[in-house]
N, C-alpha and C. Protein backbone atom coordinates (compact mmCIF):
# COMPACT_ATOMS: atom_id res chain seq x y z
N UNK A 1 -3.29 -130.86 12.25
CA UNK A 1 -4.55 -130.15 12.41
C UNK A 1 -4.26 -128.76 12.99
N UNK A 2 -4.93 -127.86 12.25
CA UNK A 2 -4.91 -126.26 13.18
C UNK A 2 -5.52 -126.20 13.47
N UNK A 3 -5.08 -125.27 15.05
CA UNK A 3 -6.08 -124.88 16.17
C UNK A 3 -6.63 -123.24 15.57
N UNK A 4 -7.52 -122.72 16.22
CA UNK A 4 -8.29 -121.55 16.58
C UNK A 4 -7.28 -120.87 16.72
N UNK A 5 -7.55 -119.34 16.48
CA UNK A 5 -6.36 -118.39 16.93
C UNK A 5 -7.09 -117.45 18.03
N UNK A 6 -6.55 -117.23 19.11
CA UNK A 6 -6.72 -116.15 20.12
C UNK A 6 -6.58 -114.49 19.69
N UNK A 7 -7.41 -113.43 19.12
CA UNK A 7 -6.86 -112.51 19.09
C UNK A 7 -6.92 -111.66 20.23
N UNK A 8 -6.53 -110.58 20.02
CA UNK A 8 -7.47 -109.16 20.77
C UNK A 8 -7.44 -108.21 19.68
N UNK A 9 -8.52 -107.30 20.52
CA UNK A 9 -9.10 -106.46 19.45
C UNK A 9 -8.51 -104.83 20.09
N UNK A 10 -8.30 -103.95 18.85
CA UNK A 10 -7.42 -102.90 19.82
C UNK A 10 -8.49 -102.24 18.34
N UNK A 11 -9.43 -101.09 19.42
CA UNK A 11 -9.97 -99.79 19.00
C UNK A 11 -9.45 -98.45 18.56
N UNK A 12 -9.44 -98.24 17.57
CA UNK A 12 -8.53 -96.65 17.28
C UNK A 12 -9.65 -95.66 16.53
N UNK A 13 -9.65 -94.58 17.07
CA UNK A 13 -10.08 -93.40 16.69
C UNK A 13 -9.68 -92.22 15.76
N UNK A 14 -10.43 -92.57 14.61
CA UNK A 14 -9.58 -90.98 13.91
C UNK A 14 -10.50 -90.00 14.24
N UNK A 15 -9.79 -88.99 15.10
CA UNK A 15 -10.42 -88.14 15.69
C UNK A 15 -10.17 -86.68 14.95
N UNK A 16 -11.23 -86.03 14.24
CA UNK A 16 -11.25 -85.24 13.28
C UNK A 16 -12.04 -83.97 14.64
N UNK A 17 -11.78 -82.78 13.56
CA UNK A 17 -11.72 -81.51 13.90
C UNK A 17 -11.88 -80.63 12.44
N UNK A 18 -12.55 -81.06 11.98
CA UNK A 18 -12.95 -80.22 10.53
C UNK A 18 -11.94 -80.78 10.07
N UNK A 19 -10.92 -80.05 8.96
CA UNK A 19 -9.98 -80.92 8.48
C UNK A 19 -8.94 -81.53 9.25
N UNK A 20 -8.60 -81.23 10.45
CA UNK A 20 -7.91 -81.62 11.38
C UNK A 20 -7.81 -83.29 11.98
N UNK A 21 -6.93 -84.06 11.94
CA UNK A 21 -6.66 -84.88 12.31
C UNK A 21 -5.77 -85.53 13.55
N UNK A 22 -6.25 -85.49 14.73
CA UNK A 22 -5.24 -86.02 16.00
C UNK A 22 -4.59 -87.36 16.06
N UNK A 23 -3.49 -86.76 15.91
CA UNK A 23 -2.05 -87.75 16.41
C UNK A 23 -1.24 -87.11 17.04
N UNK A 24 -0.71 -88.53 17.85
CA UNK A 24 -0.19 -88.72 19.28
C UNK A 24 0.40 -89.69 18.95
N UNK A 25 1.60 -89.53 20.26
CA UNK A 25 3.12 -90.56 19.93
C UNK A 25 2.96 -91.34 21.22
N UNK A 26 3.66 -92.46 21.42
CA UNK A 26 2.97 -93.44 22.54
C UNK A 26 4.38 -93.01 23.35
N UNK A 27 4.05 -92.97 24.45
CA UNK A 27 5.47 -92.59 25.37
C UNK A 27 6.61 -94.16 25.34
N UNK A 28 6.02 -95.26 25.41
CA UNK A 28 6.25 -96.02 25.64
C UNK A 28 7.38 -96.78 24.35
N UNK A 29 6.76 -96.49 23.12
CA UNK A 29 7.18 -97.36 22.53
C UNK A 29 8.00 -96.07 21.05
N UNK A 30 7.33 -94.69 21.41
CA UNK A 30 8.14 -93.81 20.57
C UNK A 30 7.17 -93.46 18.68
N UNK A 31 6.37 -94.90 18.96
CA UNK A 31 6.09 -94.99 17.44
C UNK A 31 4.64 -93.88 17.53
N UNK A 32 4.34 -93.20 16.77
CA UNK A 32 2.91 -93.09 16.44
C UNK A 32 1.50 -93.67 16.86
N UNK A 33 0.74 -93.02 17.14
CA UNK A 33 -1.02 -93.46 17.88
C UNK A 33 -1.93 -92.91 17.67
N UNK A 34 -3.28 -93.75 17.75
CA UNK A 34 -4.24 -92.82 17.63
C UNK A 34 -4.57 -92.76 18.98
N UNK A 35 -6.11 -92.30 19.16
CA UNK A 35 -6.88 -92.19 20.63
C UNK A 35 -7.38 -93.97 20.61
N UNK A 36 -7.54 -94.54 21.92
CA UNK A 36 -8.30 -95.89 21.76
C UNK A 36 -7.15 -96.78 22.00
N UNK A 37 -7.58 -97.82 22.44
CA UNK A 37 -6.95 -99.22 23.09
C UNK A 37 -7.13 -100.26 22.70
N UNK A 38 -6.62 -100.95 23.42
CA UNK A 38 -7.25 -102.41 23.34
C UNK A 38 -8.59 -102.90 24.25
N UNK A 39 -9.54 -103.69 24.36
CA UNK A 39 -10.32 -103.76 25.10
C UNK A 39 -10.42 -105.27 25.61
N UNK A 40 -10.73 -104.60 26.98
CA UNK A 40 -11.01 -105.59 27.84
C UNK A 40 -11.41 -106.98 27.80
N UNK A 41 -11.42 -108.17 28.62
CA UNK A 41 -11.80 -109.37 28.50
C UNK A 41 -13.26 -109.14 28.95
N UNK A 42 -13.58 -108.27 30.10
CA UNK A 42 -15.06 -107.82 30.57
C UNK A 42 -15.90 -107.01 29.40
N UNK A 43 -15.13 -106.13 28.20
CA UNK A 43 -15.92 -105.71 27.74
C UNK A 43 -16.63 -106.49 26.55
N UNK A 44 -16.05 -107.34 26.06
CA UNK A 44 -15.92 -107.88 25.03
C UNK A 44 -18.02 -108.51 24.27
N UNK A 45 -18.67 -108.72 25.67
CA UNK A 45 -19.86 -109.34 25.80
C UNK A 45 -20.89 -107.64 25.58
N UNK A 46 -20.05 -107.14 25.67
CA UNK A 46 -21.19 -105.58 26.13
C UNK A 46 -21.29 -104.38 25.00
N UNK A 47 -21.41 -103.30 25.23
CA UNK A 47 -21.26 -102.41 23.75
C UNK A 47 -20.40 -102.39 23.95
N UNK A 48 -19.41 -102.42 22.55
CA UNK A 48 -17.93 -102.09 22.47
C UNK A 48 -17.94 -100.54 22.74
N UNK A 49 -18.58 -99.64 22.13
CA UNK A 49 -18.88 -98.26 22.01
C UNK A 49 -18.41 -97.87 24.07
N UNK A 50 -18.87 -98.88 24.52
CA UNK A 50 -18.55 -98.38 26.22
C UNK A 50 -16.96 -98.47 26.24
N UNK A 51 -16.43 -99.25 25.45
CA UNK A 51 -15.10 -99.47 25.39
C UNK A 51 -14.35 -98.75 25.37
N UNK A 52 -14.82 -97.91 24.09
CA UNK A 52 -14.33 -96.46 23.52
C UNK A 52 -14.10 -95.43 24.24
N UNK A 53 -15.76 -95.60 24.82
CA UNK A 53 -15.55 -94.31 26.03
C UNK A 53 -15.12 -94.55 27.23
N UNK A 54 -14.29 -95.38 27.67
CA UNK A 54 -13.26 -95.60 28.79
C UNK A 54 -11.89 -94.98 28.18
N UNK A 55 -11.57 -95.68 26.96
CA UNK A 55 -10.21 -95.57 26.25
C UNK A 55 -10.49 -93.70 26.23
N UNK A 56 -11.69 -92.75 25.67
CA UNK A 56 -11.31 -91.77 25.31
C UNK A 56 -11.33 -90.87 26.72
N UNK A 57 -11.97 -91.55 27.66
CA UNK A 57 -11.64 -90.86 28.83
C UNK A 57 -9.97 -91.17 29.50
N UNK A 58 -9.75 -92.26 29.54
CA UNK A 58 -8.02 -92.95 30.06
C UNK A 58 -7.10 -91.80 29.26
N UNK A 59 -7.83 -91.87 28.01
CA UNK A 59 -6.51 -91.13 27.36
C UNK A 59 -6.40 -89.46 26.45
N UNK A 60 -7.69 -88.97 26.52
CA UNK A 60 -7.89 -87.47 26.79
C UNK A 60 -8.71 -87.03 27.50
N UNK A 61 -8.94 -87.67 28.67
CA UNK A 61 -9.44 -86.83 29.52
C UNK A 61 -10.83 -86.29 29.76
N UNK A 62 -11.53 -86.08 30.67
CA UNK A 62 -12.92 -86.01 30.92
C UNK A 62 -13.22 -84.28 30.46
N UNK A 63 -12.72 -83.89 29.83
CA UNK A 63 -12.87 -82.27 29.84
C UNK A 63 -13.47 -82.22 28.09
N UNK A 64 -13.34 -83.47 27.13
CA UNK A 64 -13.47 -83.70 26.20
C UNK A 64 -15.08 -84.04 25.81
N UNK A 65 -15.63 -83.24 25.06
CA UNK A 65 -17.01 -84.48 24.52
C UNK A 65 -16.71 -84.87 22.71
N UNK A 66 -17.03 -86.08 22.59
CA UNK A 66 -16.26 -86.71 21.58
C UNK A 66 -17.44 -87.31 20.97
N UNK A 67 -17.67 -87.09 19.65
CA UNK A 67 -19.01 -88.03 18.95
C UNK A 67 -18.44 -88.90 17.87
N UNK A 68 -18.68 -90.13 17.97
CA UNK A 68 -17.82 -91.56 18.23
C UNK A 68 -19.11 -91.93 16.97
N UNK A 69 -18.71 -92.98 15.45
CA UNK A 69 -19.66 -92.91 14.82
C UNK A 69 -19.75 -94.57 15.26
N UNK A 70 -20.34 -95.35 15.28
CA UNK A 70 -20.12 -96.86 15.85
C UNK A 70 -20.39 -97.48 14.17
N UNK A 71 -19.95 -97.33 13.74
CA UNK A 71 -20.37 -97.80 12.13
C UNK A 71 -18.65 -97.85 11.64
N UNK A 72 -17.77 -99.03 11.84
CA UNK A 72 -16.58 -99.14 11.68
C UNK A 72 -16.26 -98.49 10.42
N UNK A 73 -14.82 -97.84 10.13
CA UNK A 73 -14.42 -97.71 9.12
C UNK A 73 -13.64 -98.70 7.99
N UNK A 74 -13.08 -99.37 9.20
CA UNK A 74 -11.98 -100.70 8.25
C UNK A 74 -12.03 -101.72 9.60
N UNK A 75 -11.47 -102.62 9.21
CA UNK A 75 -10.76 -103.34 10.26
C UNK A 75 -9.17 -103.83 9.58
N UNK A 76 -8.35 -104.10 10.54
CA UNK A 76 -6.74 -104.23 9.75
C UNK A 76 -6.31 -105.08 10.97
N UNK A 77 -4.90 -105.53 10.37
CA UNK A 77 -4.63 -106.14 11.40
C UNK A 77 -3.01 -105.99 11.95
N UNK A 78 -2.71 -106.00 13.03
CA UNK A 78 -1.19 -106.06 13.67
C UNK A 78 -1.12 -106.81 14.37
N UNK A 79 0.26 -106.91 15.02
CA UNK A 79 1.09 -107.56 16.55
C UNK A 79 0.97 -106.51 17.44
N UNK A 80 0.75 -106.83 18.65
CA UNK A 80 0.80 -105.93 20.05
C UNK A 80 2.54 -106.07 20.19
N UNK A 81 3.06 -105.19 20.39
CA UNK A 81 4.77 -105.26 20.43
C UNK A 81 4.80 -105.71 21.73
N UNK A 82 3.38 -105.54 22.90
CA UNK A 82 4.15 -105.86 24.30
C UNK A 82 3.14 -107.25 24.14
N UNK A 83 4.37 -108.58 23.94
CA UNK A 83 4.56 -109.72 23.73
C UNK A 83 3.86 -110.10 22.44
N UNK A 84 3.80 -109.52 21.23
CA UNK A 84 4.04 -109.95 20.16
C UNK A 84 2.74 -110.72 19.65
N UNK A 85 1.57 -110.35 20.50
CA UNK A 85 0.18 -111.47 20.35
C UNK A 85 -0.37 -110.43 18.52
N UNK A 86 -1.27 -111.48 18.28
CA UNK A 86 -2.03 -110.71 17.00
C UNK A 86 -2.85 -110.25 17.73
N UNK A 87 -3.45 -109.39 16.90
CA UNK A 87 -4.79 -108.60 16.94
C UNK A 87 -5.38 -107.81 16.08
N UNK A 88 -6.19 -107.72 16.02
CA UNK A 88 -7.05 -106.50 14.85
C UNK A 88 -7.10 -104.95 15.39
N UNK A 89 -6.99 -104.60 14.86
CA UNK A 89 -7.34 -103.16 14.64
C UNK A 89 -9.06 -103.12 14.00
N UNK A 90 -9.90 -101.92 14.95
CA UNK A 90 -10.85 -101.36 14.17
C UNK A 90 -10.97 -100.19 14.26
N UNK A 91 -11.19 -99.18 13.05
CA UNK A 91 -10.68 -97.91 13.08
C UNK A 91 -12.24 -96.97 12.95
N UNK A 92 -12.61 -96.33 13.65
CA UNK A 92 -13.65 -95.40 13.47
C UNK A 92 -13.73 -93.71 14.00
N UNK A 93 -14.59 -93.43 12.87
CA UNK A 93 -14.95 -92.09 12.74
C UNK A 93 -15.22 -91.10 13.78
N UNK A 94 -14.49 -90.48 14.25
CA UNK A 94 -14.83 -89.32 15.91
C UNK A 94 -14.75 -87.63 15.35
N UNK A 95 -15.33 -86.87 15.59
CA UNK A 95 -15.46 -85.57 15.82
C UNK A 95 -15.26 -84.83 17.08
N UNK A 96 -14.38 -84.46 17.39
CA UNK A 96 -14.44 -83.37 18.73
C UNK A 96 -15.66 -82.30 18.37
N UNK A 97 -16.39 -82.25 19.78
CA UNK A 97 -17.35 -81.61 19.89
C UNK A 97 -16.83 -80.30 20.20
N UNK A 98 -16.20 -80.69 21.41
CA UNK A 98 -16.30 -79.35 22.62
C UNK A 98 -15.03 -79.54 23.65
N UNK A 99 -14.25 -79.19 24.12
CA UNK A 99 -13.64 -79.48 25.45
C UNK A 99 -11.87 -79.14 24.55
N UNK A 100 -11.04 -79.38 25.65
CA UNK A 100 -9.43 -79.44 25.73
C UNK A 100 -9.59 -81.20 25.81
N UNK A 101 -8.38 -81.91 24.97
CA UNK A 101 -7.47 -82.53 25.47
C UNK A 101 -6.58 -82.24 26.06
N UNK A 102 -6.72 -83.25 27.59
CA UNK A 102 -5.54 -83.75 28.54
C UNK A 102 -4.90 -85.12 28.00
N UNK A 103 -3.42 -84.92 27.88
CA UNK A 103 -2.95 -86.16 27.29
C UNK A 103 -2.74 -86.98 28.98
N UNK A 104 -2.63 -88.36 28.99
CA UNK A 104 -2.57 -89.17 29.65
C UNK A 104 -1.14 -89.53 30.01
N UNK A 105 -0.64 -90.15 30.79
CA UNK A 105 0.79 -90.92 30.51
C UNK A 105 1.03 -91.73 29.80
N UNK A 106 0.28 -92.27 28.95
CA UNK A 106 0.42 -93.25 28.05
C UNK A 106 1.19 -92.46 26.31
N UNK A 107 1.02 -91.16 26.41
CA UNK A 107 1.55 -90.28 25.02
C UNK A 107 2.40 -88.75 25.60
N UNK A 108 3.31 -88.86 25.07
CA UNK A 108 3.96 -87.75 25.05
C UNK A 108 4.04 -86.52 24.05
N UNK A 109 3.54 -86.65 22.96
CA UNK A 109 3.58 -85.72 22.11
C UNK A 109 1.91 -85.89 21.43
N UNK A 110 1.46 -84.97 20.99
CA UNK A 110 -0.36 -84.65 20.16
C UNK A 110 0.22 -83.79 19.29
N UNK A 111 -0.75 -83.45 18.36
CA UNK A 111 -0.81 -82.69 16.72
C UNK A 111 -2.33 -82.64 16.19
N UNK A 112 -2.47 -81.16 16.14
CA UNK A 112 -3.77 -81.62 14.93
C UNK A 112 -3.27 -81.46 13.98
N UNK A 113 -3.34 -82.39 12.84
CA UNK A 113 -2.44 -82.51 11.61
C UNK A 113 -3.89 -82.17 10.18
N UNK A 114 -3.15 -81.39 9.20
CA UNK A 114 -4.57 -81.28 8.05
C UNK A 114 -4.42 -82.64 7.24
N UNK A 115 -5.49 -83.18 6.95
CA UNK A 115 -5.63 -84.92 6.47
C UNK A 115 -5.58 -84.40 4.91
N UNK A 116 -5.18 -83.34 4.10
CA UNK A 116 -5.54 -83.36 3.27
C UNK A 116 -3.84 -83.06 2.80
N UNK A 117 -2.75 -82.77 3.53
CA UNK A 117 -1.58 -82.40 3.32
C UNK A 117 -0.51 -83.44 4.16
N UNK A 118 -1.06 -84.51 5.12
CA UNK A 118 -0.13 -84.93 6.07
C UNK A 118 0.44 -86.17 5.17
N UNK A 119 1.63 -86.05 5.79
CA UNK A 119 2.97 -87.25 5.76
C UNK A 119 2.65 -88.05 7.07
N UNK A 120 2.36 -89.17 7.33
CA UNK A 120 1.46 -89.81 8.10
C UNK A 120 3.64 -90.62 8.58
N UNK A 121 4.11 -90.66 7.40
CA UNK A 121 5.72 -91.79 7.53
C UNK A 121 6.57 -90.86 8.38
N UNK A 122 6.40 -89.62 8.88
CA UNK A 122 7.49 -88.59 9.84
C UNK A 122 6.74 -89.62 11.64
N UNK A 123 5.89 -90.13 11.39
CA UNK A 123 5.74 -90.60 13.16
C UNK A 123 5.25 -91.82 13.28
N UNK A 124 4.68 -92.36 12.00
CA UNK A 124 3.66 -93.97 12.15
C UNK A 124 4.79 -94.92 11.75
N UNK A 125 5.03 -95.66 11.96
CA UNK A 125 5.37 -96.90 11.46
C UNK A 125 4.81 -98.30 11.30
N UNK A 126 4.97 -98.93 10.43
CA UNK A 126 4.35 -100.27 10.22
C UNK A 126 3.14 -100.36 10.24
N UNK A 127 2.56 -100.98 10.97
CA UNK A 127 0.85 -101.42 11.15
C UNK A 127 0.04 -100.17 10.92
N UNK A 128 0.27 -99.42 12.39
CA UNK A 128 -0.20 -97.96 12.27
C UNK A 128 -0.03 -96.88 11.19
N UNK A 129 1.29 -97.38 10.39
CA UNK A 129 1.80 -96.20 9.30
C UNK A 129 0.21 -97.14 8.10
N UNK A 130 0.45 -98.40 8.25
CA UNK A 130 -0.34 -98.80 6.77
C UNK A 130 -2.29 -98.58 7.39
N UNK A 131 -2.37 -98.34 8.39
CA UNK A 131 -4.08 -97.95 8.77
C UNK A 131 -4.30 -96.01 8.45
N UNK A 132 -2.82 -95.23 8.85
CA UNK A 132 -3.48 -94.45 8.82
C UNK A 132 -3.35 -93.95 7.47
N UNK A 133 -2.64 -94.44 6.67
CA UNK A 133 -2.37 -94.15 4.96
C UNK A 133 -3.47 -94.98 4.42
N UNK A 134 -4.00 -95.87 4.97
CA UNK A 134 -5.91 -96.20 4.32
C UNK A 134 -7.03 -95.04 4.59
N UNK A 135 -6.52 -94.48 5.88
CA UNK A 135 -7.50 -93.91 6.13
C UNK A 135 -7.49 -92.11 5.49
N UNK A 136 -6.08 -91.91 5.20
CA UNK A 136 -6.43 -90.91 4.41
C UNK A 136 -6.60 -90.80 2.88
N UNK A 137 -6.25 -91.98 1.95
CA UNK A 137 -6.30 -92.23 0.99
C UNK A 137 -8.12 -92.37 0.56
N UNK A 138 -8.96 -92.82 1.94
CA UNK A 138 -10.11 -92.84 1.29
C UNK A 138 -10.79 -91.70 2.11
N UNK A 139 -10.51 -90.94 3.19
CA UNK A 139 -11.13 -90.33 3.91
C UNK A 139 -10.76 -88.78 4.32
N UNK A 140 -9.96 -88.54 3.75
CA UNK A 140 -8.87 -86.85 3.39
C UNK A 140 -9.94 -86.03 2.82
């Protein structure tokens, strides 16, 4: 008999700028990122959208205003590399309004990249390489 599977759910942002697209490299692990996390065991009951806006404050900074579309784009799925659990990916639509990104300690390198010319395989790999090559294949 199979049991239930435990996931978590990890939020990612394609955060646009007219044709501009932000990516960021994770300090940690070297591979490619978007903006957005994983979310909480507390948030899970509440708007996810509050989720978002913790993750986009943790990780650019309060100097940012960010318009977040809550109408998912995909959902996909990976492994968390720190201990190997599944989880989904859900990927949605952001516009920078107004403000500077401050990168966080969690990324060492940012790019606004044009979605209509980028090689997504020079920094993504795997999971992240196959979400953000969906997302420009339908959304460039």
């Amino acid at each position: 008999m199979s049991k239930h599977g435990l996931f978590q759910i990890t939020q990612k942002l394609f955060l646009r700028k007219g044709n501009m697209l932000l990516v960021m490299r994770d300090r940690k692990s070297g591979h490619g990122d978007l903006p957005g996390g994983r979310m909480n065991e507390d948030e899970f009951f509440e708007n996810w959208m509050d989720s978002i806006q913790r993750e986009i404050l943790e990780e650019l900074g309060s100097n940012v205003k960010i318009s977040v579309n809550s109408e998912p784009l995909f959902v996909h799925k990976h492994r968390v590399e720190d201990g190997n659990l599944p989880c989904i990916i859900i990927g949605y639509s952001a516009e920078l309004l107004a403000g500077e990104i401050t990168l966080s300690d969690e990324h060492d390198f940012m790019d606004w990249v044009d979605v209509r010319s980028y090689d997504p395989s020079s920094l993504f790999s795997e999971y992240m390489l196959d979400a953000v090559n969906l997302y420009l294949k339908k959304y460039a």
